[in-house]
Protein backbone atom coordinates (compact mmCIF):
# COMPACT_ATOMS: atom_id res chain seq x y z
CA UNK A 1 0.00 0.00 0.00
CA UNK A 2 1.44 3.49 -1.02
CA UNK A 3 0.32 6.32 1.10
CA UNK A 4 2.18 9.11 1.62
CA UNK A 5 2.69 9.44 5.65
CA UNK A 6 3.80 12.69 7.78
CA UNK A 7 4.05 14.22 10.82
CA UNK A 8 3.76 17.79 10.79
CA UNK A 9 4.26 20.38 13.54
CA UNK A 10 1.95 23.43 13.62
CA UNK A 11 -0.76 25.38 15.51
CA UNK A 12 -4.69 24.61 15.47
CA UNK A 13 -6.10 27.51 13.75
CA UNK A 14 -9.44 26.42 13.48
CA UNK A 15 -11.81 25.30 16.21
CA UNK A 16 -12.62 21.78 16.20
CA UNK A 17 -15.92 20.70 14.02
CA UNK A 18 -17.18 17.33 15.65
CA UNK A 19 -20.31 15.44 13.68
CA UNK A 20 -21.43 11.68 15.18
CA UNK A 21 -23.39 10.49 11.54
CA UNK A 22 -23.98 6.85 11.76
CA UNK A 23 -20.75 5.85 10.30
CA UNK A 24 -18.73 7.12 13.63
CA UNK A 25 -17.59 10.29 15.22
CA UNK A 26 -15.31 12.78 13.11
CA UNK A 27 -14.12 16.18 13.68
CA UNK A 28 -12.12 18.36 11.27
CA UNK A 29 -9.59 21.80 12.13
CA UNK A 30 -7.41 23.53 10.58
CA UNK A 31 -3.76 23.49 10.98
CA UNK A 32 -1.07 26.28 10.43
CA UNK A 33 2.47 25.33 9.83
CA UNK A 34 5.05 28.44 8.98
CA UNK A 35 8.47 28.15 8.50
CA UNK A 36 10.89 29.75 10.44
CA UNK A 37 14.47 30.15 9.07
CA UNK A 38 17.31 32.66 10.50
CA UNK A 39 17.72 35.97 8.28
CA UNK A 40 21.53 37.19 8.07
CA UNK A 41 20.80 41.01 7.81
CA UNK A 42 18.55 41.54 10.64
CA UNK A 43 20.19 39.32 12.87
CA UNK A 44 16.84 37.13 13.91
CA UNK A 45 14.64 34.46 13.53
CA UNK A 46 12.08 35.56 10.67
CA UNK A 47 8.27 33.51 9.74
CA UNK A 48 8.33 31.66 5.82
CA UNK A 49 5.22 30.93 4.25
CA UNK A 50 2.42 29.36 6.34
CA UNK A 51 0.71 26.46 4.88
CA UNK A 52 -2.49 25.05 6.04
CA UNK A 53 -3.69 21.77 6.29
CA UNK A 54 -7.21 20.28 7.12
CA UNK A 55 -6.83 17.42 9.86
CA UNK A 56 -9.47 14.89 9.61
CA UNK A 57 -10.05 12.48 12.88
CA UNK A 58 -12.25 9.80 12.78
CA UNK A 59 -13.40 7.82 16.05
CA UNK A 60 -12.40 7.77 19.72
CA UNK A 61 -9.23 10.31 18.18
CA UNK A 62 -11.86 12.79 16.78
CA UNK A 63 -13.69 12.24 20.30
CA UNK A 64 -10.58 13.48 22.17
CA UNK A 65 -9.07 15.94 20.04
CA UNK A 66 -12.10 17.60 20.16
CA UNK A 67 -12.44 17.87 24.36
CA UNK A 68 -8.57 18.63 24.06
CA UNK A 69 -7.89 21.06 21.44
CA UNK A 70 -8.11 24.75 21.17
CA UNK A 71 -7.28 27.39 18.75
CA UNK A 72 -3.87 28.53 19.08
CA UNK A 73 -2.74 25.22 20.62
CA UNK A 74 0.59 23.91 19.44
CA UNK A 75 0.25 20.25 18.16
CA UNK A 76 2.28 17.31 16.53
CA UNK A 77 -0.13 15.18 13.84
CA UNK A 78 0.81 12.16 12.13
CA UNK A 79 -1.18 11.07 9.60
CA UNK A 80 -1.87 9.96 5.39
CA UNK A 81 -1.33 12.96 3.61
CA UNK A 82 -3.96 13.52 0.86
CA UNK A 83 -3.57 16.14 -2.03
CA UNK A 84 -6.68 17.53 -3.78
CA UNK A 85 -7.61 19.62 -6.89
CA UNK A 86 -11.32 20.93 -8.13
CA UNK A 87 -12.48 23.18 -9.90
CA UNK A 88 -15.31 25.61 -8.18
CA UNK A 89 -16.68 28.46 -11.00
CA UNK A 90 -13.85 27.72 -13.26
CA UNK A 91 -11.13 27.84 -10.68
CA UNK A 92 -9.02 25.31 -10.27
CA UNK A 93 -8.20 25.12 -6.00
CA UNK A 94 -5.98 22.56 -4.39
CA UNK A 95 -6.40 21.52 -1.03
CA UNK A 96 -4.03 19.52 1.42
CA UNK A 97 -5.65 17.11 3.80
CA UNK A 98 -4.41 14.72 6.37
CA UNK A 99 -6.04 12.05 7.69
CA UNK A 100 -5.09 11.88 11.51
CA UNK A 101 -3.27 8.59 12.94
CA UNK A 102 -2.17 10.74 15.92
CA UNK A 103 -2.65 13.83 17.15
CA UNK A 104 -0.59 15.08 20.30
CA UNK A 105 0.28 18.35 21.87
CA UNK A 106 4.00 19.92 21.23
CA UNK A 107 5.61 19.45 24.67
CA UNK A 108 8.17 21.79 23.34
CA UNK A 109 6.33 24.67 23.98
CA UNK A 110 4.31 23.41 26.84
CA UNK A 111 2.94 21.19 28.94
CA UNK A 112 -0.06 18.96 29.16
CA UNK A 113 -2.01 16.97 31.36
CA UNK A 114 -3.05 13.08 30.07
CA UNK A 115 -6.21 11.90 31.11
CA UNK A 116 -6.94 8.22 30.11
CA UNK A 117 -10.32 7.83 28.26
CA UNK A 118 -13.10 5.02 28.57
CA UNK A 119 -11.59 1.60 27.09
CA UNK A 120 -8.42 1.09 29.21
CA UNK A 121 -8.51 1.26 33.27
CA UNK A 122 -6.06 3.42 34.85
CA UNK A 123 -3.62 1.62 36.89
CA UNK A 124 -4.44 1.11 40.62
CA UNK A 125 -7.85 0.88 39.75
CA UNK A 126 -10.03 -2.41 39.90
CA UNK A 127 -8.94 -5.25 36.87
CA UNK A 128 -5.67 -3.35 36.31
CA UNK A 129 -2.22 -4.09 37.86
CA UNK A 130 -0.99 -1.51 40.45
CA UNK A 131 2.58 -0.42 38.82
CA UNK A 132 4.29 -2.13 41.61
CA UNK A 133 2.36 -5.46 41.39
CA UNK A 134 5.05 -8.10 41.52
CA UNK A 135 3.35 -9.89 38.98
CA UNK A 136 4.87 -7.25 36.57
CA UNK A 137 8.00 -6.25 37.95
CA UNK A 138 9.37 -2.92 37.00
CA UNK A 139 11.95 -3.85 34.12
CA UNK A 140 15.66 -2.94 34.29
CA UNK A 141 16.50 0.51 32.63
CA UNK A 142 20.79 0.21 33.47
CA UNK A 143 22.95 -0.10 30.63
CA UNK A 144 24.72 -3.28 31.48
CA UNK A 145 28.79 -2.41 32.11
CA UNK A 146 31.99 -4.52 30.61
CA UNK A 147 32.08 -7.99 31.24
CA UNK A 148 34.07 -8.95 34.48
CA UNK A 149 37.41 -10.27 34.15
CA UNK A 150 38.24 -13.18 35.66
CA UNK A 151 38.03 -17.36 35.58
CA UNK A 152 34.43 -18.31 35.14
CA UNK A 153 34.14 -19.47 38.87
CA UNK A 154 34.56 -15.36 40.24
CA UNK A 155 31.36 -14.43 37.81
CA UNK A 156 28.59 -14.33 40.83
CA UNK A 157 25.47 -15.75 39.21
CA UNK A 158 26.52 -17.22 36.03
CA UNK A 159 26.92 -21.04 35.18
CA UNK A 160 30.46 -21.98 35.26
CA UNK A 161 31.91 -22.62 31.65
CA UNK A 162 35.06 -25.00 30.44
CA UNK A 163 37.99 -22.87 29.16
CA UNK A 164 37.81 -23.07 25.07
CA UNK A 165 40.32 -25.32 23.82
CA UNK A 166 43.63 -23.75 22.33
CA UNK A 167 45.01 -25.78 19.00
């Protein structure tokens, strides 16, 4: 399957439009992207062109964008990328849509609180392990150091080996 997938960084500019037809929840906004690059003669950070994409989310994602996004908001969205021409009154218009895998806030620039939706229990609550149930023990996050040095028998915990045979 070719689709063309990206993940661009932007700001809502649009308030969210939710609809719930009978095919499943979707909501639609717009999203502005402008380049930034560094300009020589003044010395500063100067804005590009600003391109906008609509951001189509379908489901339990159009569901939650829509109770967590605002205009203004910076946001990351991953999605298929979908390019579109028509003609309205003998103009030809092209349009860039992007159907939403993901969409997340830009902890970049900010900071966000998650709240878990329906489907999943949070942890600690009934039918869901507490994070330090021994039944799922926290997993090791060290980088393991150099091997030890040593004959076989000084190497706490590990099976004793025979020498390899020198010909």
């Amino acid at each position: 399957m070719n689709e063309t997938t990206v993940c661009v960084v932007g700001n809502v500019a649009t308030q969210p439009v939710y609809r719930e037809p009978a095919s499943g929840a979707s909501a639609r906004f717009r999203l502005a992207v402008t380049s930034r690059y560094w300009d020589r003669e003044k010395s500063a950070w100067t804005d590009g062109h600003t391109n906008f994409f609509t951001v189509w989310a379908n489901r339990q994602l159009a569901t939650n964008a829509m109770a967590s996004l605002n205009v203004g908001d910076p946001v990351l969205v991953q999605g298929r990328l979908k390019v579109r021409t028509e003609t309205r009154d003998g103009t030809s218009r092209t349009s860039a849509d992007i159907d939403a895998v993901a969409i997340g806030h830009d902890l970049a620039r900010g900071t966000a609180a998650f709240r878990r939706t329906t489907g999943r229990p949070e942890p600690g609550t009934a039918g869901a392990p507490a994070p330090h149930d021994p039944a799922r023990p926290e997993p090791s996050w060290e980088t393991p150091g150099p091997a030890p040095a040593g004959p076989p028998a000084e190497r706490a915990g590990r099976p004793e080996r025979a020498p390899a045979a020198v010909t």
